[in-house]
C-alpha atoms as a PDB file:
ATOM      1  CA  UNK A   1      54.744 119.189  94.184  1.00  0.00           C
ATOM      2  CA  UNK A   2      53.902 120.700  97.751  1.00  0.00           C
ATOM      3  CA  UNK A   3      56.624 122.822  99.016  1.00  0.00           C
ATOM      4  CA  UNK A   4      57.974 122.357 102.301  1.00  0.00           C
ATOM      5  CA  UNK A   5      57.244 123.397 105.799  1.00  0.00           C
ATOM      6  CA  UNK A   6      58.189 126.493 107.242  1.00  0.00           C
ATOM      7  CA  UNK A   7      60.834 125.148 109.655  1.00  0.00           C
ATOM      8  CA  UNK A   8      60.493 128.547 111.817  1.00  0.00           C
ATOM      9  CA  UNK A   9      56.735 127.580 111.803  1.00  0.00           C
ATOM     10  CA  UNK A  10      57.616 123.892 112.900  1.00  0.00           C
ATOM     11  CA  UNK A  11      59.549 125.602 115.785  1.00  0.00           C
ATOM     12  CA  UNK A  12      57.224 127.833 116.775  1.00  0.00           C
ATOM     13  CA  UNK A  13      54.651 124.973 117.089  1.00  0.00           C
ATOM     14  CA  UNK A  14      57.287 122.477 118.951  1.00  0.00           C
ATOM     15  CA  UNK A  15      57.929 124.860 121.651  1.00  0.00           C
ATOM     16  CA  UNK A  16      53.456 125.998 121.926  1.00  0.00           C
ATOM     17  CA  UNK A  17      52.803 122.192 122.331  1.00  0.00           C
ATOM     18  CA  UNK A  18      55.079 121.987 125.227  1.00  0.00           C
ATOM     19  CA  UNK A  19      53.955 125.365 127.012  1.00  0.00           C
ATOM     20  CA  UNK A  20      50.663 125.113 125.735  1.00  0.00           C
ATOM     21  CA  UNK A  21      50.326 129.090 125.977  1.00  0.00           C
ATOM     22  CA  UNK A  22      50.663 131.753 123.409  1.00  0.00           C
ATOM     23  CA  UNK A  23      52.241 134.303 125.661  1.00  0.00           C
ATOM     24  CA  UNK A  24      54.803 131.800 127.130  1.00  0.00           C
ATOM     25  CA  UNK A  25      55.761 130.840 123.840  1.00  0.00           C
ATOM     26  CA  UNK A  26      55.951 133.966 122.209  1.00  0.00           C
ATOM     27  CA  UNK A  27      58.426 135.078 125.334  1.00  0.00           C
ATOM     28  CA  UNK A  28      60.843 132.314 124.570  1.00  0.00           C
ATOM     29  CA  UNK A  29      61.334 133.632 120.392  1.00  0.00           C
ATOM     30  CA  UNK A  30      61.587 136.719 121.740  1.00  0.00           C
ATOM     31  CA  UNK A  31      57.533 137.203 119.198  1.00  0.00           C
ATOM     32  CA  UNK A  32      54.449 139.052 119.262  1.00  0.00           C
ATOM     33  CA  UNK A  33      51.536 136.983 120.543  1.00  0.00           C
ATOM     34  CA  UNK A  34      49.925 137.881 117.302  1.00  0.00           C
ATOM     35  CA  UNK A  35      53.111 136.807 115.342  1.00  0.00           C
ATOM     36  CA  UNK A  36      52.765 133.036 116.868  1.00  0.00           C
ATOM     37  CA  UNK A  37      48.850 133.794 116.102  1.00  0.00           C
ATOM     38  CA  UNK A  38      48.955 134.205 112.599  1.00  0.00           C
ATOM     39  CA  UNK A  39      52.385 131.883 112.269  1.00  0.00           C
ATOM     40  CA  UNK A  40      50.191 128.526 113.478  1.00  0.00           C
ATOM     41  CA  UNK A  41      46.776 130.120 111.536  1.00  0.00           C
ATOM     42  CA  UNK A  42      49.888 129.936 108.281  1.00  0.00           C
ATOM     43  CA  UNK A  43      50.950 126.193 109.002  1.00  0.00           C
ATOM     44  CA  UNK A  44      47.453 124.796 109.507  1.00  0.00           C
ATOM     45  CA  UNK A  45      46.416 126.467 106.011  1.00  0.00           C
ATOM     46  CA  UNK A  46      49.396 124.879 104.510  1.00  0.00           C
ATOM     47  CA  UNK A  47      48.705 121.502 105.908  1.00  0.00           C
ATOM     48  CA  UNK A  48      45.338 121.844 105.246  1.00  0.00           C
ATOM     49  CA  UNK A  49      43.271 120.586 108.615  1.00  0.00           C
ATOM     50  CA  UNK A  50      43.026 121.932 112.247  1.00  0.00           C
ATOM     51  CA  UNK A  51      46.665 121.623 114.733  1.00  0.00           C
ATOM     52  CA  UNK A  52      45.030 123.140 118.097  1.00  0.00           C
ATOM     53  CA  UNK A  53      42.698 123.272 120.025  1.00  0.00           C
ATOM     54  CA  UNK A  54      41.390 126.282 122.470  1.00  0.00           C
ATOM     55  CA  UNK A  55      40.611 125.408 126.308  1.00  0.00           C
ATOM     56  CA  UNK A  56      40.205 127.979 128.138  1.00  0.00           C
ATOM     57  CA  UNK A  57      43.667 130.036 128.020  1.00  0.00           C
ATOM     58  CA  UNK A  58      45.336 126.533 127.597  1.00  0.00           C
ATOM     59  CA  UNK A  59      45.909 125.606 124.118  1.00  0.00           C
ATOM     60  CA  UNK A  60      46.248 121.799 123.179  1.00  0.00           C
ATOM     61  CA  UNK A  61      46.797 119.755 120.117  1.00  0.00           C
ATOM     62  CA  UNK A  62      44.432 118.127 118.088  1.00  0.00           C
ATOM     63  CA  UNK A  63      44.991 114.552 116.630  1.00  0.00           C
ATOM     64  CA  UNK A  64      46.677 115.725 113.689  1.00  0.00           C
ATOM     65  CA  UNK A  65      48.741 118.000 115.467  1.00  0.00           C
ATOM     66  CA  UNK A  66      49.900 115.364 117.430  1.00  0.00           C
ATOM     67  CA  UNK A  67      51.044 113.351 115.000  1.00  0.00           C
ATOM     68  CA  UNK A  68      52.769 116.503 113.056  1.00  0.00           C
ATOM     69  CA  UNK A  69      54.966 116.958 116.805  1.00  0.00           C
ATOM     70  CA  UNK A  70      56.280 113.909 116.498  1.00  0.00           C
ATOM     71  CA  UNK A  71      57.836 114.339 113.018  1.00  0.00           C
ATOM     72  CA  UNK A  72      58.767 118.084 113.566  1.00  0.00           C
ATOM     73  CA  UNK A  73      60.458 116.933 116.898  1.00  0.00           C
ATOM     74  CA  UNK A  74      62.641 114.624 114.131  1.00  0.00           C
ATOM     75  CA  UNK A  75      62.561 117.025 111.260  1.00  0.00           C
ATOM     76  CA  UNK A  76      64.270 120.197 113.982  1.00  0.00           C
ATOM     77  CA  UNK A  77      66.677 117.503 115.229  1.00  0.00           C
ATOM     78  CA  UNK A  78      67.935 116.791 111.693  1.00  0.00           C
ATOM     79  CA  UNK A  79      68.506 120.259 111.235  1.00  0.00           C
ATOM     80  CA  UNK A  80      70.378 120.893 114.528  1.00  0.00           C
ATOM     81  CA  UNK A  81      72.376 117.901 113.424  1.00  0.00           C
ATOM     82  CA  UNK A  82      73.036 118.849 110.338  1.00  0.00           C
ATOM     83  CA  UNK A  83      73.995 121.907 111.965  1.00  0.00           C
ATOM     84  CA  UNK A  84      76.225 121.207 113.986  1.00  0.00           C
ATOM     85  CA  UNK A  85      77.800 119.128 111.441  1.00  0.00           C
ATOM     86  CA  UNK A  86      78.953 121.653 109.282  1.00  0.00           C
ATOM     87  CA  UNK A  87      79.893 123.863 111.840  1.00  0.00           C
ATOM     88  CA  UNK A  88      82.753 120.961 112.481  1.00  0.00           C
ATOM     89  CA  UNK A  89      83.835 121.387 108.945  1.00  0.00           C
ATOM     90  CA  UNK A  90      84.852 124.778 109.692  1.00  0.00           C
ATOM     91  CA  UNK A  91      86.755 124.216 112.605  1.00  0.00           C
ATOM     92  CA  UNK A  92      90.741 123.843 111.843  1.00  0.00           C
ATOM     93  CA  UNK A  93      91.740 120.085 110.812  1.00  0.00           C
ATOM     94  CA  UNK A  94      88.423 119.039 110.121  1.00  0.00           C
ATOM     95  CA  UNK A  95      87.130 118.106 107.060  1.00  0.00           C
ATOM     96  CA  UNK A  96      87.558 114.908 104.428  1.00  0.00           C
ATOM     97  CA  UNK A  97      89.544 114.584 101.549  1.00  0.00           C
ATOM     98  CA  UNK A  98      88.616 112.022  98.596  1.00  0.00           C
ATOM     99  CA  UNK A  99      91.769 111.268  96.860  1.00  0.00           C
ATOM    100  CA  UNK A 100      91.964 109.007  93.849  1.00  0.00           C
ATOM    101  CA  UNK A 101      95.632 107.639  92.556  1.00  0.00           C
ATOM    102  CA  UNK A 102      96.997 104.961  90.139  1.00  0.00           C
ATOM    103  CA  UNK A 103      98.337 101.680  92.037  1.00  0.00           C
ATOM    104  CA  UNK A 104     101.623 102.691  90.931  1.00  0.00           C
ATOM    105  CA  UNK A 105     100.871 106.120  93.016  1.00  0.00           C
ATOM    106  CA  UNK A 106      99.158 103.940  96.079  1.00  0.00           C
ATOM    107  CA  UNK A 107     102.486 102.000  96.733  1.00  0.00           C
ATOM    108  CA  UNK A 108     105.326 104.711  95.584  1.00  0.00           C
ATOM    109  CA  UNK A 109     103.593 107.885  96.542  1.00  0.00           C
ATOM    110  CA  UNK A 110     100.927 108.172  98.605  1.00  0.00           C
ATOM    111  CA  UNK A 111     102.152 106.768 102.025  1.00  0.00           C
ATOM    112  CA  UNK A 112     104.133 109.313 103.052  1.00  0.00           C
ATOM    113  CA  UNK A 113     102.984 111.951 101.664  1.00  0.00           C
ATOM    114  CA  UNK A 114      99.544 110.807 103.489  1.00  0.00           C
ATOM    115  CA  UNK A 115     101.773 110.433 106.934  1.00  0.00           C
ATOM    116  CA  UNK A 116     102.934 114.170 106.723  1.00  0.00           C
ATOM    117  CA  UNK A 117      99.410 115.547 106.086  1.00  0.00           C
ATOM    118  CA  UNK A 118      97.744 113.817 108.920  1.00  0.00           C
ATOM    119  CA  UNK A 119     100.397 115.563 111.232  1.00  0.00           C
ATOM    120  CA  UNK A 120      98.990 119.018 110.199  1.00  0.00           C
ATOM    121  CA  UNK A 121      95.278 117.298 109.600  1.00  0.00           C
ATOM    122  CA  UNK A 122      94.643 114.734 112.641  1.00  0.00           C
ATOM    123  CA  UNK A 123      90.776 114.939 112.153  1.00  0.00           C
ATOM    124  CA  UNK A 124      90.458 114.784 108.595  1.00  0.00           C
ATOM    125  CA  UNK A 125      88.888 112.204 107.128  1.00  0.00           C
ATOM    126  CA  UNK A 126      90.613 110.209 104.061  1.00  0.00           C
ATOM    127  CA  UNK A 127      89.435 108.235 101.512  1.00  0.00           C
ATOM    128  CA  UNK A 128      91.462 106.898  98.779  1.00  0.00           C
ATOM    129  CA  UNK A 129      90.058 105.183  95.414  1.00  0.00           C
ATOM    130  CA  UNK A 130      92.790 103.147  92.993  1.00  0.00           C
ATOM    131  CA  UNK A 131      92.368 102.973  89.467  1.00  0.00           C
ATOM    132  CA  UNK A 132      94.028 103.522  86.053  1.00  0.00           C
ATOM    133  CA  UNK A 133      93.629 107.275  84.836  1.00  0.00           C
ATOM    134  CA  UNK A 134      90.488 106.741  82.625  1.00  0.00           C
ATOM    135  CA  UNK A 135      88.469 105.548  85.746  1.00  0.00           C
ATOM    136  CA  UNK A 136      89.700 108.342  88.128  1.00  0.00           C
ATOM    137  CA  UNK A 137      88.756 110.576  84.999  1.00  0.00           C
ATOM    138  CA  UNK A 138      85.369 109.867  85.817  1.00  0.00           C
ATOM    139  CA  UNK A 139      84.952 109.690  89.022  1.00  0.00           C
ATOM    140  CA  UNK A 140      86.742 113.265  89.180  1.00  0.00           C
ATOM    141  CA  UNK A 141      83.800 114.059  87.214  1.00  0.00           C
ATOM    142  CA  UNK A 142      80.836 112.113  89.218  1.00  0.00           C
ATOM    143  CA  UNK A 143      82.356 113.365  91.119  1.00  0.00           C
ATOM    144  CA  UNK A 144      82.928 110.600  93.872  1.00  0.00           C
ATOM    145  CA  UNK A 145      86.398 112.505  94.362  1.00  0.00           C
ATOM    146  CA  UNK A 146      88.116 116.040  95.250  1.00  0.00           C
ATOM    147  CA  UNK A 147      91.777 115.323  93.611  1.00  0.00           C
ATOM    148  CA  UNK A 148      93.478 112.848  91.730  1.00  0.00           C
ATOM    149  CA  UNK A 149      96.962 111.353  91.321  1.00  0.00           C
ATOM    150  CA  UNK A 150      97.544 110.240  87.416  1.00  0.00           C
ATOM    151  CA  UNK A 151      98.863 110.661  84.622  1.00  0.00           C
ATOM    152  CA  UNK A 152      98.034 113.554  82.256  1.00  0.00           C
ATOM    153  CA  UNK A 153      94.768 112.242  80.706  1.00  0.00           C
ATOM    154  CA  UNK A 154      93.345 113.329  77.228  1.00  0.00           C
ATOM    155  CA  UNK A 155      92.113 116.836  77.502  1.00  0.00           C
ATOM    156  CA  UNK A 156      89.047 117.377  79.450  1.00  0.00           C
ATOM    157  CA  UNK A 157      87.406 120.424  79.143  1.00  0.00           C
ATOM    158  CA  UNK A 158      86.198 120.186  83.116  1.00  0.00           C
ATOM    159  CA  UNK A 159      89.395 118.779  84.297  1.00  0.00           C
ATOM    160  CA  UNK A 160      92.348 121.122  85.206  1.00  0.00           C
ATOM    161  CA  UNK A 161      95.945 119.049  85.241  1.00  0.00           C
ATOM    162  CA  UNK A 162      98.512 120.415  88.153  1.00  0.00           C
ATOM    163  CA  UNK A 163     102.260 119.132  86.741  1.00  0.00           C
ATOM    164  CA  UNK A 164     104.322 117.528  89.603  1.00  0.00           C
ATOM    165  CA  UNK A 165     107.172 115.440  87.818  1.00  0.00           C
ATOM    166  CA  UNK A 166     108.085 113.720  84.202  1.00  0.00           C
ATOM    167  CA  UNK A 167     109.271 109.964  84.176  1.00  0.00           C
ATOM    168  CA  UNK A 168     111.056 108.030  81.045  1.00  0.00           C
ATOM    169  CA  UNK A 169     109.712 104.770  80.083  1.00  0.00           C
ATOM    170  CA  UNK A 170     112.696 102.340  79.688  1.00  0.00           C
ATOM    171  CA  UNK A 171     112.962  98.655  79.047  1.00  0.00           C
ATOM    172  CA  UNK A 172     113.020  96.333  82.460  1.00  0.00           C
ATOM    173  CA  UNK A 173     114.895  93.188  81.679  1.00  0.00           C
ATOM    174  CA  UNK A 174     115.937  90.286  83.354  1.00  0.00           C
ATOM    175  CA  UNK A 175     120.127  90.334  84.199  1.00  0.00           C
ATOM    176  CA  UNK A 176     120.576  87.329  82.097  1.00  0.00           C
ATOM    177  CA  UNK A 177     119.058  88.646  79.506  1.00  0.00           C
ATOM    178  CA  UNK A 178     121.314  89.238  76.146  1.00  0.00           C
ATOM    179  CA  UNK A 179     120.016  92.783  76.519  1.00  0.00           C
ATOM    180  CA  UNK A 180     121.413  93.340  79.804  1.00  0.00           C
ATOM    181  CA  UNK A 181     124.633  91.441  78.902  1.00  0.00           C
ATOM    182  CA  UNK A 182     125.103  94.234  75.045  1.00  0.00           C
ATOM    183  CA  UNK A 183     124.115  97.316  77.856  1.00  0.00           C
ATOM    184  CA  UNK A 184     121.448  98.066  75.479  1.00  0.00           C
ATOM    185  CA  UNK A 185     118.322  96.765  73.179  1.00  0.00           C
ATOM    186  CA  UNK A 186     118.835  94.880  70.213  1.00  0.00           C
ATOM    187  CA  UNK A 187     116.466  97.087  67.641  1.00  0.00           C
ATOM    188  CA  UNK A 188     115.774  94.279  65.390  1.00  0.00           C
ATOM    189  CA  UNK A 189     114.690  92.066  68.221  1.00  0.00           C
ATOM    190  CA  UNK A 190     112.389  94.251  69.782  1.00  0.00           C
ATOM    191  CA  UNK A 191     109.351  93.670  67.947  1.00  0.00           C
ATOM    192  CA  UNK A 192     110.000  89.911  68.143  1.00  0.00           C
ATOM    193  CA  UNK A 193     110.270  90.169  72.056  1.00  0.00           C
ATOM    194  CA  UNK A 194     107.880  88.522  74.391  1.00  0.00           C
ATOM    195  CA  UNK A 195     106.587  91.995  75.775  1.00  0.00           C
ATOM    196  CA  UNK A 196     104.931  91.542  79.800  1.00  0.00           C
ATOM    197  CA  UNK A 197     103.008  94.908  79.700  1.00  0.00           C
ATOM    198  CA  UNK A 198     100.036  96.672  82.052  1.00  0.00           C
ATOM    199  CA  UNK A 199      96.485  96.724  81.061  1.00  0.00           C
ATOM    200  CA  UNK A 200      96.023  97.794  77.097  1.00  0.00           C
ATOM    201  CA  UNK A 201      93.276  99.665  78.457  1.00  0.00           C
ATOM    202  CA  UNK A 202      95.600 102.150  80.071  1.00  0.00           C
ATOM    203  CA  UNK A 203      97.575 105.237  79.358  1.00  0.00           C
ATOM    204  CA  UNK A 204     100.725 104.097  79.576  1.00  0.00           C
ATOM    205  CA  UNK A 205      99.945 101.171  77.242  1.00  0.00           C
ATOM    206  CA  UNK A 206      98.871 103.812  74.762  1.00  0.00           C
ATOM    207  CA  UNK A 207     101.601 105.967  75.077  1.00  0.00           C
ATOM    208  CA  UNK A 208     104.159 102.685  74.521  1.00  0.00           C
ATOM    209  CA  UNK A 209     101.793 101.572  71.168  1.00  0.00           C
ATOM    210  CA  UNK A 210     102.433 104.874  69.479  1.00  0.00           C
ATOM    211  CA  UNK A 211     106.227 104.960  70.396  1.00  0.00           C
ATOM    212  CA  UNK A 212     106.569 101.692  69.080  1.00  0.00           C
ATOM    213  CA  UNK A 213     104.034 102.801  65.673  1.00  0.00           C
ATOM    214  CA  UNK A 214     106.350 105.979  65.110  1.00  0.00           C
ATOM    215  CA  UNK A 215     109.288 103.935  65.334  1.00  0.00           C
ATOM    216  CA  UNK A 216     107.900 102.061  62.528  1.00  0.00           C
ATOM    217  CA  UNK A 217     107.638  98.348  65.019  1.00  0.00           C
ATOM    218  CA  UNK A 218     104.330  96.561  65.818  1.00  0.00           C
ATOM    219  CA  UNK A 219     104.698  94.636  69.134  1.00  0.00           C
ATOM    220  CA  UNK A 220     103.934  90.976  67.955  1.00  0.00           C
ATOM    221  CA  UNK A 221     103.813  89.372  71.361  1.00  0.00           C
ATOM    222  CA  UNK A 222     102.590  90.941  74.750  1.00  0.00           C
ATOM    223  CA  UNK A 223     101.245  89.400  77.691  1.00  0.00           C
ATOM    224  CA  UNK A 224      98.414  91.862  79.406  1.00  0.00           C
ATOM    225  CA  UNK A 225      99.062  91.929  83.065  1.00  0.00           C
ATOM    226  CA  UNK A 226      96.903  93.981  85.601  1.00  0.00           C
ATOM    227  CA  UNK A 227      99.763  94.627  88.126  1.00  0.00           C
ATOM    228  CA  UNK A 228     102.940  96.326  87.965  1.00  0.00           C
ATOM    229  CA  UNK A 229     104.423  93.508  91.178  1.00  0.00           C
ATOM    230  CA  UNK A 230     103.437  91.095  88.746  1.00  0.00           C
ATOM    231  CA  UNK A 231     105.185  91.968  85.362  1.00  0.00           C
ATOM    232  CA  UNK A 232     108.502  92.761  87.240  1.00  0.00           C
ATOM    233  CA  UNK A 233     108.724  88.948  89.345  1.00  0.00           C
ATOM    234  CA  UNK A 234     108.016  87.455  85.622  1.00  0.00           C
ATOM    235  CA  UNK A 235     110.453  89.832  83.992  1.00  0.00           C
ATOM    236  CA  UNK A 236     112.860  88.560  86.346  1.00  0.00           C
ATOM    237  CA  UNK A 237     111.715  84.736  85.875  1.00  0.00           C
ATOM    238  CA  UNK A 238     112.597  85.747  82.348  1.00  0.00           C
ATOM    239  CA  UNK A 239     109.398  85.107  80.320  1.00  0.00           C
ATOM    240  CA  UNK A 240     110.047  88.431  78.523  1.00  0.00           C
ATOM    241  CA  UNK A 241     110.729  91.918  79.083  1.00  0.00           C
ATOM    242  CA  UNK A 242     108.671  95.364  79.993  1.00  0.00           C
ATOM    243  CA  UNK A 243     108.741  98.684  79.272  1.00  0.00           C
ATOM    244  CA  UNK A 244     108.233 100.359  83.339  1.00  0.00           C
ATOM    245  CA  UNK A 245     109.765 103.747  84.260  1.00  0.00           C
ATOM    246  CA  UNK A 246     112.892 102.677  86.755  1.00  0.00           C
ATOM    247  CA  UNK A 247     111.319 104.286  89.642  1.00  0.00           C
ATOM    248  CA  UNK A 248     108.924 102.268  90.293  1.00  0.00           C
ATOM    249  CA  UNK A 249     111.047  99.444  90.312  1.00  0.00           C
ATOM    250  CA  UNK A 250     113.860 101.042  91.972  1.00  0.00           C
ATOM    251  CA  UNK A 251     114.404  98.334  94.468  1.00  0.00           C
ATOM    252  CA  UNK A 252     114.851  95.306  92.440  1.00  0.00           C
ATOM    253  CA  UNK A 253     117.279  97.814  89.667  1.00  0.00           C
ATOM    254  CA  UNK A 254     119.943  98.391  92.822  1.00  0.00           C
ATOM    255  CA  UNK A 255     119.876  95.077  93.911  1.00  0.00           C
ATOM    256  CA  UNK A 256     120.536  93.723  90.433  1.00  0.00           C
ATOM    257  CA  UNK A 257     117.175  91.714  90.095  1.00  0.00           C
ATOM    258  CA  UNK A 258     116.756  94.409  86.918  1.00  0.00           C
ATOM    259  CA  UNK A 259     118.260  95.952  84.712  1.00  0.00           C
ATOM    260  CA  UNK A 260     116.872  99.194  82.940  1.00  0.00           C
ATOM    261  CA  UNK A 261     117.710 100.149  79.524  1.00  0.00           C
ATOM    262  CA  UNK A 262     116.875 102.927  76.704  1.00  0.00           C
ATOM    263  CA  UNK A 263     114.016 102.228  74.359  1.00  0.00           C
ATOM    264  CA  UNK A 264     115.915 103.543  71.682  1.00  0.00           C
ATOM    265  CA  UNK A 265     117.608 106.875  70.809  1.00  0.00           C
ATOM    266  CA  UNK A 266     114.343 108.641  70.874  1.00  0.00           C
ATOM    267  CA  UNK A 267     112.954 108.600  75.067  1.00  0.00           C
ATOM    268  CA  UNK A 268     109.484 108.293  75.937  1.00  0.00           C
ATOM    269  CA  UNK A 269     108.011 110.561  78.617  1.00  0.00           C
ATOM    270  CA  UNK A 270     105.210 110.718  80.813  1.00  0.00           C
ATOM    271  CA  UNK A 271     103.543 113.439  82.447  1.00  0.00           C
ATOM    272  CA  UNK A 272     102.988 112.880  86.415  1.00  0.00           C
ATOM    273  CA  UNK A 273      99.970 115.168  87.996  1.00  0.00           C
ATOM    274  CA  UNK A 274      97.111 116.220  90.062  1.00  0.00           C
ATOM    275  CA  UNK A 275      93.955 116.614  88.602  1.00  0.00           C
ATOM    276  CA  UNK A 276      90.640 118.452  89.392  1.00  0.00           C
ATOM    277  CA  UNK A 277      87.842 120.375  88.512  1.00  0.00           C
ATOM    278  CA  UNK A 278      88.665 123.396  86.590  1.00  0.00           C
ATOM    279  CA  UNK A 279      88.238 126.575  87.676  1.00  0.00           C
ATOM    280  CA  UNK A 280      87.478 125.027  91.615  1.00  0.00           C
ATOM    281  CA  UNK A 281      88.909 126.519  94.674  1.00  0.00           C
ATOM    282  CA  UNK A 282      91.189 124.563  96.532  1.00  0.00           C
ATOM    283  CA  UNK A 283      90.326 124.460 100.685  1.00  0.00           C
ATOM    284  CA  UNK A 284      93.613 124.540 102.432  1.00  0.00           C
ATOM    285  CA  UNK A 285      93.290 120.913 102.447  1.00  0.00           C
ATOM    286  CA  UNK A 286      94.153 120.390  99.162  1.00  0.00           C
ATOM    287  CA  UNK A 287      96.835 122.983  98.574  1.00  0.00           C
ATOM    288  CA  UNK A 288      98.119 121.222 101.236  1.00  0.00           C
ATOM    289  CA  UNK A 289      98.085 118.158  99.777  1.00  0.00           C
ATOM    290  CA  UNK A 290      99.535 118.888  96.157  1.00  0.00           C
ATOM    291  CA  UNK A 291     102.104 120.841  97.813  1.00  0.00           C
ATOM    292  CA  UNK A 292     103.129 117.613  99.895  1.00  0.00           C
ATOM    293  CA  UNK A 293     103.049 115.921  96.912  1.00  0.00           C
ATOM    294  CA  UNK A 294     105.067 118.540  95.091  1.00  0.00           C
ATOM    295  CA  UNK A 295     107.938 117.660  96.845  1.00  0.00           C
ATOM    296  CA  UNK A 296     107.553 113.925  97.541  1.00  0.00           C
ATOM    297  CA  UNK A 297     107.978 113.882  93.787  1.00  0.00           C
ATOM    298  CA  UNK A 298     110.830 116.389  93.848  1.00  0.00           C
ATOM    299  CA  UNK A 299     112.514 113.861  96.416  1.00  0.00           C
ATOM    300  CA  UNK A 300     111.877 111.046  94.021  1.00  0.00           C
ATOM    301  CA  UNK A 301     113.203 112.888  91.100  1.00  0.00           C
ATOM    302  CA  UNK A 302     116.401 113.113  92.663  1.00  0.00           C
ATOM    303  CA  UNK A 303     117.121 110.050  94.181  1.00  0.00           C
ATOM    304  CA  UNK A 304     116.403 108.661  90.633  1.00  0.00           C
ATOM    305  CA  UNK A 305     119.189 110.459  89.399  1.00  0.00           C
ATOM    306  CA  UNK A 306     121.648 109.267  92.300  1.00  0.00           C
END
């Protein structure tokens, strides 16, 4: 493979096409005479055929050199573009940021702690990718993504988890349920339930599998549903009940829609988080960021206990 022009070469020819002199053009980049001399001599041996032309004092281009100003006249404006691009980035507030978060996250979450960080980052550009923890996994690792909002995933080597808050699992049920009516879950009807549950492709489904395996219970019935708005409006229809952390349906608890109760005398926790690549630094983006979302998740954590 060839290796690329000399872009100080390309320049250097750019500005002798348009003043068509040696001296003139070794005035304006501040050169020798020779040094343009043996610069243009260089880029003709590396493209292999003749660029200029001698008449007189004057110096024109050739055919080929022709057609070389007309993509070094686009090549030099990429660059300056390019440039100037990256110059922005360093400039305070302006940047991007490609988050990645759970649904859950999307709706509970991520407004405002998005609204506070555009106050102190106006010209930062956001983009924000949903999925379930496996799939921002790899995109983290693509990577298509900076951070990421999940749960604590299965050790990954690349991946370094930042702790922001701990939720409990608990049963969601209906207010006419005979659960909700007792205060508390029947143990011998549990496994018999009709169980409304997210994605068995997920963490959380996981995590509620080998709760339920410890406990010595197989789940005999659950319905697979892809979105946690859907399992709680047919958990209150009453086709069953799910096992959601109360948070996230903290609305529909304190109005009495549903009612939240234990799994059993033994909780089940999750681990809330940011994740990213190990051992990267942070911009002041970021840290930004996680520490907005430090304490939207502090804020959450108490008004659960209220």
């Amino acid at each position: 493979m060839k290796t690329p022009l000399d872009s100080r070469q390309l320049r250097a020819f750019c500005v002798l096409a348009r003043t068509g002199s040696f001296t003139q053009t070794a005035r304006e980049l501040h050169l020798t005479q020779s040094g343009i001399s043996h610069s243009m001599k260089a880029l003709e041996n590396d493209i292999g055929c003749r660029l200029l032309d001698r008449l007189g004092k004057k110096v024109v281009l050739t055919q080929a050199g022709e057609q070389l100003l007309q993509h070094s006249a686009k090549i030099l404006s990429e660059m300056e573009t390019a440039r100037e691009s990256i110059t922005l980035l360093g400039k305070w507030g302006r940047g991007r940021l490609r988050l990645g978060a759970s649904t859950t996250a999307c709706q509970h979450l991520i407004p405002p702690v998005l609204r506070e960080f555009k106050e102190s980052f106006p010209e930062h550009a956001i983009a924000l990718e949903t999925g379930d923890t496996h799939q921002l996994v790899a995109a983290l690792l693509q990577p298509r993504i900076d951070l990421a909002l999940s749960l604590e995933a299965e050790k990954e080597s690349q991946l370094e988890f930042h702790p922001l808050f701990t939720d409990e699992l608990q049963f969601l049920v209906s207010p006419l349920h005979p659960w909700a009516k007792a205060g508390h879950a029947e143990r011998s009807e549990i496994a018999r339930e009709n169980h409304i549950l997210y994605s068995k492709r997920s963490v959380t489904f996981g995590l509620i599998e080998n709760y339920f395996r410890r406990e010595g219970m197989t789940l005999k019935t659950v319905i697979e549903v892809g979105s946690m708005e859907a399992t709680k409006e047919l958990v209150k229809l009453g086709l069953g009940v799910s096992i959601l952390a109360p948070w996230i349906a903290k609305q529909e608890i304190e109005e009495g829609s549903l009612v939240a109760l234990p799994l059993g005398r033994r909780k089940l926790q999750r681990r809330w988080g940011i994740l990213h690549w190990r051992g990267k630094r942070l911009n002041l983006a970021e840290e930004t960021f996680i520490g907005l979302c430090e304490s939207a998740c502090a804020k959450l954590h108490m008004q659960s206990k209220e």
